[in-house]
C-alpha atoms as a PDB file:
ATOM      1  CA  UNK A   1      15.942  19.234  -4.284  1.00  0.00           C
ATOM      2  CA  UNK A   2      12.894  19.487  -2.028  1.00  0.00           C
ATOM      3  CA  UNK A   3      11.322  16.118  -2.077  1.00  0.00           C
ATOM      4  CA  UNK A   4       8.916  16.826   0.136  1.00  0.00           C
ATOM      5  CA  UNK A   5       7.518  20.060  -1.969  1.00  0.00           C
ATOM      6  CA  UNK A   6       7.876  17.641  -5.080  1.00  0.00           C
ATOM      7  CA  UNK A   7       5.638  15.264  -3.444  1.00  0.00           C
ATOM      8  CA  UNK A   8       3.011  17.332  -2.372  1.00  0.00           C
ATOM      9  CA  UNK A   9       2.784  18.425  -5.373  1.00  0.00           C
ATOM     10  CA  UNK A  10       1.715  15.469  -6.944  1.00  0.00           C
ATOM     11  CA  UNK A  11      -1.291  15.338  -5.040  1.00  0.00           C
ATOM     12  CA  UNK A  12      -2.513  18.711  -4.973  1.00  0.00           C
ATOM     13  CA  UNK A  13      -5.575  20.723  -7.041  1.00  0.00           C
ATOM     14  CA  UNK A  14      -8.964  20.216  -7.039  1.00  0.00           C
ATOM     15  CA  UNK A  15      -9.437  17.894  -9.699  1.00  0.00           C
ATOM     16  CA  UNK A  16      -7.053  15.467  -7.526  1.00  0.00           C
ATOM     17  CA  UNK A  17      -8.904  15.825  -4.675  1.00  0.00           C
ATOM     18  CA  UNK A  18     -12.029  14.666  -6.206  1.00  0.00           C
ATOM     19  CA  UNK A  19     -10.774  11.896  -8.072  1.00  0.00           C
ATOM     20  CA  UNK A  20      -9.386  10.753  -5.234  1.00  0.00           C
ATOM     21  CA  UNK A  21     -12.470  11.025  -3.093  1.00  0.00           C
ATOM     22  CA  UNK A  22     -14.939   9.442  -5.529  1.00  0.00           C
ATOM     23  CA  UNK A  23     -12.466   6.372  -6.042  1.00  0.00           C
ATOM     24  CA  UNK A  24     -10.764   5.981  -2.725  1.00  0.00           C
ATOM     25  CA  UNK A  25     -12.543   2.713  -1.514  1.00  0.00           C
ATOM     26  CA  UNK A  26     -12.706   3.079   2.458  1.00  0.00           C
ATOM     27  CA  UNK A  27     -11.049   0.461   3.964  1.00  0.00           C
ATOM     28  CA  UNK A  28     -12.907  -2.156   5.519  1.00  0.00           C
ATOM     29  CA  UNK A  29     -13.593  -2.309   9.317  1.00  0.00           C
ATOM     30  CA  UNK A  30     -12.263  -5.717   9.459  1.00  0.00           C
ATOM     31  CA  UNK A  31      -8.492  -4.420   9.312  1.00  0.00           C
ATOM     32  CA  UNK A  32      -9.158  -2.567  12.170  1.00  0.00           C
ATOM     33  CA  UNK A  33     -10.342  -5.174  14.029  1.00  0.00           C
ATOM     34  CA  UNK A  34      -7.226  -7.001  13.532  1.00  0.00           C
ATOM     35  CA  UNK A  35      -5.252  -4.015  14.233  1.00  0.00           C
ATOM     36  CA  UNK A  36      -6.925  -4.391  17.834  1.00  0.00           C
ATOM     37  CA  UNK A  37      -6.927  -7.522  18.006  1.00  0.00           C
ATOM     38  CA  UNK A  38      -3.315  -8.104  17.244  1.00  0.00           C
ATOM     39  CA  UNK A  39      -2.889  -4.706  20.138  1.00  0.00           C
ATOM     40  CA  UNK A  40      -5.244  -7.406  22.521  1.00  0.00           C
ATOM     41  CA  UNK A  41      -7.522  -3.787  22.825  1.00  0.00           C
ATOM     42  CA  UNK A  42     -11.312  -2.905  22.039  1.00  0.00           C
ATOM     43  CA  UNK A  43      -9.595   0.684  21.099  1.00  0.00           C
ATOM     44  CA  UNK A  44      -6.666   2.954  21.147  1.00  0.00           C
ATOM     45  CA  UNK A  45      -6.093   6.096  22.597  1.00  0.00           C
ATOM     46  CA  UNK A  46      -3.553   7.694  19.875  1.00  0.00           C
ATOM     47  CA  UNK A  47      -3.970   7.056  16.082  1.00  0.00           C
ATOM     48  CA  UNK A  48      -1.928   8.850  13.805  1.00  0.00           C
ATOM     49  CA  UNK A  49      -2.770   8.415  10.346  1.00  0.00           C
ATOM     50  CA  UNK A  50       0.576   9.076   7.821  1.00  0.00           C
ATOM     51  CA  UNK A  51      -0.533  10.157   4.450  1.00  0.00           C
ATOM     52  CA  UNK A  52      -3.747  10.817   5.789  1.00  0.00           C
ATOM     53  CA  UNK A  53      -5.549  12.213   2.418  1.00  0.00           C
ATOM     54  CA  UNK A  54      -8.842  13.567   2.997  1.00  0.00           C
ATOM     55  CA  UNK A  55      -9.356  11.512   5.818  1.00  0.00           C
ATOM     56  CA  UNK A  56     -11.053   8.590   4.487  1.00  0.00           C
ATOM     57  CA  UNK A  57      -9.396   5.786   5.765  1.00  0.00           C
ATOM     58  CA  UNK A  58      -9.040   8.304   9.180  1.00  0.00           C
ATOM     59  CA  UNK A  59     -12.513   8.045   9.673  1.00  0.00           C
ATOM     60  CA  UNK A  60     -12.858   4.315  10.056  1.00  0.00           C
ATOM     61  CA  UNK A  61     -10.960   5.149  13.603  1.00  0.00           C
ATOM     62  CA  UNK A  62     -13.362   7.200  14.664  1.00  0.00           C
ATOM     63  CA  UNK A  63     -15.124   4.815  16.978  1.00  0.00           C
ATOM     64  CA  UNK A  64     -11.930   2.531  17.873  1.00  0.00           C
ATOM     65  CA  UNK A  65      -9.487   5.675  18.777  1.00  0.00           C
ATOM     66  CA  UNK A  66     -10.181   8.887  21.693  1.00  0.00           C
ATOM     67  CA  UNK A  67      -7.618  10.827  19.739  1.00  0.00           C
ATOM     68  CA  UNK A  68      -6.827  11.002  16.025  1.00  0.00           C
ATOM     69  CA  UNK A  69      -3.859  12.619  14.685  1.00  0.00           C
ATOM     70  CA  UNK A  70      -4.296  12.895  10.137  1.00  0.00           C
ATOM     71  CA  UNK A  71      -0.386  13.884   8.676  1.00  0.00           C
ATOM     72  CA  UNK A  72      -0.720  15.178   5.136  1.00  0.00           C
ATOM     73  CA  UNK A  73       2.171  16.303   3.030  1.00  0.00           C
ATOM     74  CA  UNK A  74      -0.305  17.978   0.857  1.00  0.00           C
ATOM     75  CA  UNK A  75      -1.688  21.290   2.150  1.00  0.00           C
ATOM     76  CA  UNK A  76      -4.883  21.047  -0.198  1.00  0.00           C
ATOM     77  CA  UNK A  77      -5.754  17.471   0.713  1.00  0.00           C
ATOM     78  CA  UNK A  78      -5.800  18.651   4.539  1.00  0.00           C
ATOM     79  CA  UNK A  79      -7.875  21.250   3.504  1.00  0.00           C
ATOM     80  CA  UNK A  80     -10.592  19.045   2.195  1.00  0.00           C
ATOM     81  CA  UNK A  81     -10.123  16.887   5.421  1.00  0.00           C
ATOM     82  CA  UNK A  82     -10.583  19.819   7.676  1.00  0.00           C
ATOM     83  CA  UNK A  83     -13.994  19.962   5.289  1.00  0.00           C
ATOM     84  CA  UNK A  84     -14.852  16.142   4.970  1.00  0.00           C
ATOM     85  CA  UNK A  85     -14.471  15.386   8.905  1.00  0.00           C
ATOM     86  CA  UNK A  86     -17.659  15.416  11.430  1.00  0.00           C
ATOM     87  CA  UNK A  87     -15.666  14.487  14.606  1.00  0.00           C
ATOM     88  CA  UNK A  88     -12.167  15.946  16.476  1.00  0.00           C
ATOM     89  CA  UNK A  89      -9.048  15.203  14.209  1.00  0.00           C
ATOM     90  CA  UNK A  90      -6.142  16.852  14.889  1.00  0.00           C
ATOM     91  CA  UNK A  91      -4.601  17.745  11.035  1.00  0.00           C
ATOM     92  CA  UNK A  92      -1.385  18.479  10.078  1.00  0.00           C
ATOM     93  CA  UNK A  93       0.250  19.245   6.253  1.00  0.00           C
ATOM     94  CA  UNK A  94       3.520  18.445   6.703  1.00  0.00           C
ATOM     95  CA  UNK A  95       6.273  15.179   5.779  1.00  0.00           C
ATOM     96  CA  UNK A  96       6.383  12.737   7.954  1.00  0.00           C
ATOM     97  CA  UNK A  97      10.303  12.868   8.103  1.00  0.00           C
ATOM     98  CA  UNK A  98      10.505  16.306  10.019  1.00  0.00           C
ATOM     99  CA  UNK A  99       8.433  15.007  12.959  1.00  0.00           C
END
């Protein structure tokens, strides 16, 4: 069986992707700030986000990392981030378990 096609799969089409941009909360700034400040750091040079989506919660990095890496099992979601994404992000649709 092809879990990772199965997976995908799940979170693919259109209507999906919207429903899962309109009710996505971001997440608040304050868990990066204790990302950083657990990493004793004002920033990071190398975020990769796993499960990335479209890239909301990605963006909240934008001013804390100089390069972002989004990993997206689902082709379509990566699409929309590729659409959804007004700085440099680096996006890949693949599983996490073949890098």
């Amino acid at each position: 069986m092809d879990y990772h096609k199965l997976n995908s799969e799940r979170f693919s089409g259109q209507q999906y992707i919207n429903l899962y941009n309109k009710y996505r909360p971001s997440p608040p700034k304050e868990i990066i700030h204790q990302t950083l400040n657990y990493l004793n750091s004002y920033s990071v040079e190398r975020l990769v986000d796993l499960g990335c989506g479209t890239g909301i919660s990605t963006l909240v990095w934008n001013d804390f990392a100089s390069e972002i890496i989004g990993i997206e099992p689902s082709k379509e979601m990566v699409l929309a981030a590729k659409e959804y994404f007004i700085f440099s992000v680096q996006l890949y649709s693949l599983a996490a378990s073949t890098i």
